[in-house]
Protein backbone atom coordinates (compact mmCIF):
# COMPACT_ATOMS: atom_id res chain seq x y z
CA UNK A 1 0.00 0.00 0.00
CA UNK A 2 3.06 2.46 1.09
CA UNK A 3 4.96 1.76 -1.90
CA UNK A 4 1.87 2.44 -4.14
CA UNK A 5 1.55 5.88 -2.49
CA UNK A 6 5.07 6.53 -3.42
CA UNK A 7 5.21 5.02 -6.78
CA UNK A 8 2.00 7.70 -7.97
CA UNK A 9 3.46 10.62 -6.15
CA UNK A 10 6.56 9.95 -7.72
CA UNK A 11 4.55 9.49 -11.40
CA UNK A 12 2.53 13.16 -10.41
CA UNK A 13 5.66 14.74 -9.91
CA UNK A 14 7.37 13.34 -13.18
CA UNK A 15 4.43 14.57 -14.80
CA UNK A 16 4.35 18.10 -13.21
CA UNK A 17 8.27 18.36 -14.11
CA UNK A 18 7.41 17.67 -17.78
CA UNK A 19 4.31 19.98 -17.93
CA UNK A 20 6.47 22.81 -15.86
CA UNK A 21 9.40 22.48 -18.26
CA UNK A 22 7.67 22.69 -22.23
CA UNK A 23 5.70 25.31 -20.72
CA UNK A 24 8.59 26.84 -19.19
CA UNK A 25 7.82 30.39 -20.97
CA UNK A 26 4.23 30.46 -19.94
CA UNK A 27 4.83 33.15 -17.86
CA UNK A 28 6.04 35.43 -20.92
CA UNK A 29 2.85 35.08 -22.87
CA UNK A 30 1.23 37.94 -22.16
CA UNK A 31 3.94 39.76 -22.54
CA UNK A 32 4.36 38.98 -25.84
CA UNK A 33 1.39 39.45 -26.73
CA UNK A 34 0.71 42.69 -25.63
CA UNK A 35 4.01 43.56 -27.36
CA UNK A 36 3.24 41.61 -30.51
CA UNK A 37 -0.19 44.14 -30.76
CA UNK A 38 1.87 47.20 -30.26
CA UNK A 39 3.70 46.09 -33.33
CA UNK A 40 0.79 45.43 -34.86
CA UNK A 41 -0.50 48.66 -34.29
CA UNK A 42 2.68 50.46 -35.25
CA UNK A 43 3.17 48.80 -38.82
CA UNK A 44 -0.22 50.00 -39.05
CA UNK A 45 0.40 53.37 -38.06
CA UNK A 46 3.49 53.59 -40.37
CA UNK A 47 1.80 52.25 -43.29
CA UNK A 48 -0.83 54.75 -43.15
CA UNK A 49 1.88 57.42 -42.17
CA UNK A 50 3.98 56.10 -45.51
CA UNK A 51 0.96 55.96 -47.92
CA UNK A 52 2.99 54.47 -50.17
CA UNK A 53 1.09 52.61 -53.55
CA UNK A 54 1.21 48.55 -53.66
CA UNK A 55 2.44 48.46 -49.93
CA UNK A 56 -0.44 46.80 -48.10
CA UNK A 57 1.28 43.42 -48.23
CA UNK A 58 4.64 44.63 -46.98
CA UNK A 59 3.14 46.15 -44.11
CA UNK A 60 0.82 42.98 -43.51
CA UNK A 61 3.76 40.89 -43.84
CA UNK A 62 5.72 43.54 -41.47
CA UNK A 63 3.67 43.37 -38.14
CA UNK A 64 3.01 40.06 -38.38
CA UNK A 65 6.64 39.03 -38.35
CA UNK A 66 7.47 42.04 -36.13
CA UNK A 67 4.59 40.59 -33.67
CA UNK A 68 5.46 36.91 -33.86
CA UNK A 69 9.33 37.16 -33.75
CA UNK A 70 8.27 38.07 -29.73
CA UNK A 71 7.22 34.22 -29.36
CA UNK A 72 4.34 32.29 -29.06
CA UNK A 73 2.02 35.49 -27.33
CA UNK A 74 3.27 37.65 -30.06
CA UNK A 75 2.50 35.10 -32.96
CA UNK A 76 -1.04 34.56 -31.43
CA UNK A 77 -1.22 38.47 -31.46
CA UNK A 78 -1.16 38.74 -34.43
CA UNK A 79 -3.16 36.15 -35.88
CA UNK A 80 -6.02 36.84 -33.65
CA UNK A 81 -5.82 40.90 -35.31
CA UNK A 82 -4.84 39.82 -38.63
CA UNK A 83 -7.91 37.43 -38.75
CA UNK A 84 -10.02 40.15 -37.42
CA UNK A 85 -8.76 42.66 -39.66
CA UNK A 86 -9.46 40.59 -42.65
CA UNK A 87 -12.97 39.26 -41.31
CA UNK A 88 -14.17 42.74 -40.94
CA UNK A 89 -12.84 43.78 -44.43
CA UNK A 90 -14.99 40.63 -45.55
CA UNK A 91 -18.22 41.57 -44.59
CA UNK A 92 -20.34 42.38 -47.30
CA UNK A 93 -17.88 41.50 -49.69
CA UNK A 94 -18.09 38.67 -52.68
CA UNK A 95 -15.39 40.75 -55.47
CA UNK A 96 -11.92 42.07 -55.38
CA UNK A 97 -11.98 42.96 -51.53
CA UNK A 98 -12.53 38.58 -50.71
CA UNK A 99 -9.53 38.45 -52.93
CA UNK A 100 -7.30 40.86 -51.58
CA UNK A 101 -8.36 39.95 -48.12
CA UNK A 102 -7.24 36.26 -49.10
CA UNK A 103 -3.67 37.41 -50.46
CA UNK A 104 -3.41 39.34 -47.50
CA UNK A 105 -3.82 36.31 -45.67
CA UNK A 106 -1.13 34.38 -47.53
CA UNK A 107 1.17 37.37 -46.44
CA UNK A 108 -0.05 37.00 -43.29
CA UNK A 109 0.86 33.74 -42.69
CA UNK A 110 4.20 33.93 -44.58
CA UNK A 111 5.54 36.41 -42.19
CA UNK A 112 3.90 34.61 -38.51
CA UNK A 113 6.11 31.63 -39.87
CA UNK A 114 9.41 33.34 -40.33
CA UNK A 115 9.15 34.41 -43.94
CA UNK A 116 11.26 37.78 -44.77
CA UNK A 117 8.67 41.03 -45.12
CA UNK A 118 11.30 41.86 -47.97
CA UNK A 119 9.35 39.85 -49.77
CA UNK A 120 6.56 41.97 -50.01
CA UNK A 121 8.57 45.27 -49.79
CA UNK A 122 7.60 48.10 -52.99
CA UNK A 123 10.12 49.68 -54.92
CA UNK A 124 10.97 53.09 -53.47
CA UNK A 125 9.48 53.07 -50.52
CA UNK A 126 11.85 54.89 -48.16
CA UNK A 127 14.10 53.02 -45.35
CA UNK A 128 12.30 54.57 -42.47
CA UNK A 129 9.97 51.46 -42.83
């Protein structure tokens, strides 16, 4: 009966030490994702600052990998605004906006997955962003 005792406390706390140490960063999630909106807000803020033709997708592609280089909060950041963002733009919309909203998604998801925002990037537009 003792040894029983001991053999499941010792399987809880083998158990605890594996949940404690992949989720060793919990405590950094919000942080991240608070972060990873400010950068979402900024890239939006500089895009409509630079008002710069054909530049939607760089600055799509911009704050997403801005937001999710933070880590996981700051990747979840910005796919819970990005997915917003492109929901809202959606509504009421069957033509060219469903299409743009889908490349935008593409973008989207390039960047949260490491991609380069170069990618995207206009001629001309000027280094500041």
């Amino acid at each position: 009966m003792f040894s029983s005792v001991i053999m499941k406390l010792i399987l809880a706390v083998l158990v605890l030490v594996l949940v404690v140490e992949t989720q060793a960063q919990w405590h950094q999630y919000p942080g991240q994702a608070i972060g990873g909106a400010k950068d979402m807000f900024r890239a939006y803020r500089d895009m409509r600052e630079a008002n710069w033709k054909n530049s939607d997708k760089y600055f799509h592609t911009r704050r997403n990998y801005d937001a999710a280089s933070r880590g996981p909060g700051g990747k979840w950041a910005a796919e819970v605004i990005s997915n917003a963002r492109e929901a809202l733009q959606g509504l009421g919309d069957s033509g060219r906006g469903k299409v743009d909203s889908e490349a935008d998604q593409d973008a989207n998801r390039w960047e949260r997955n490491g991609g380069d925002p170069n990618r995207y990037r206009p001629k001309g537009l000027p280094n500041k962003y």
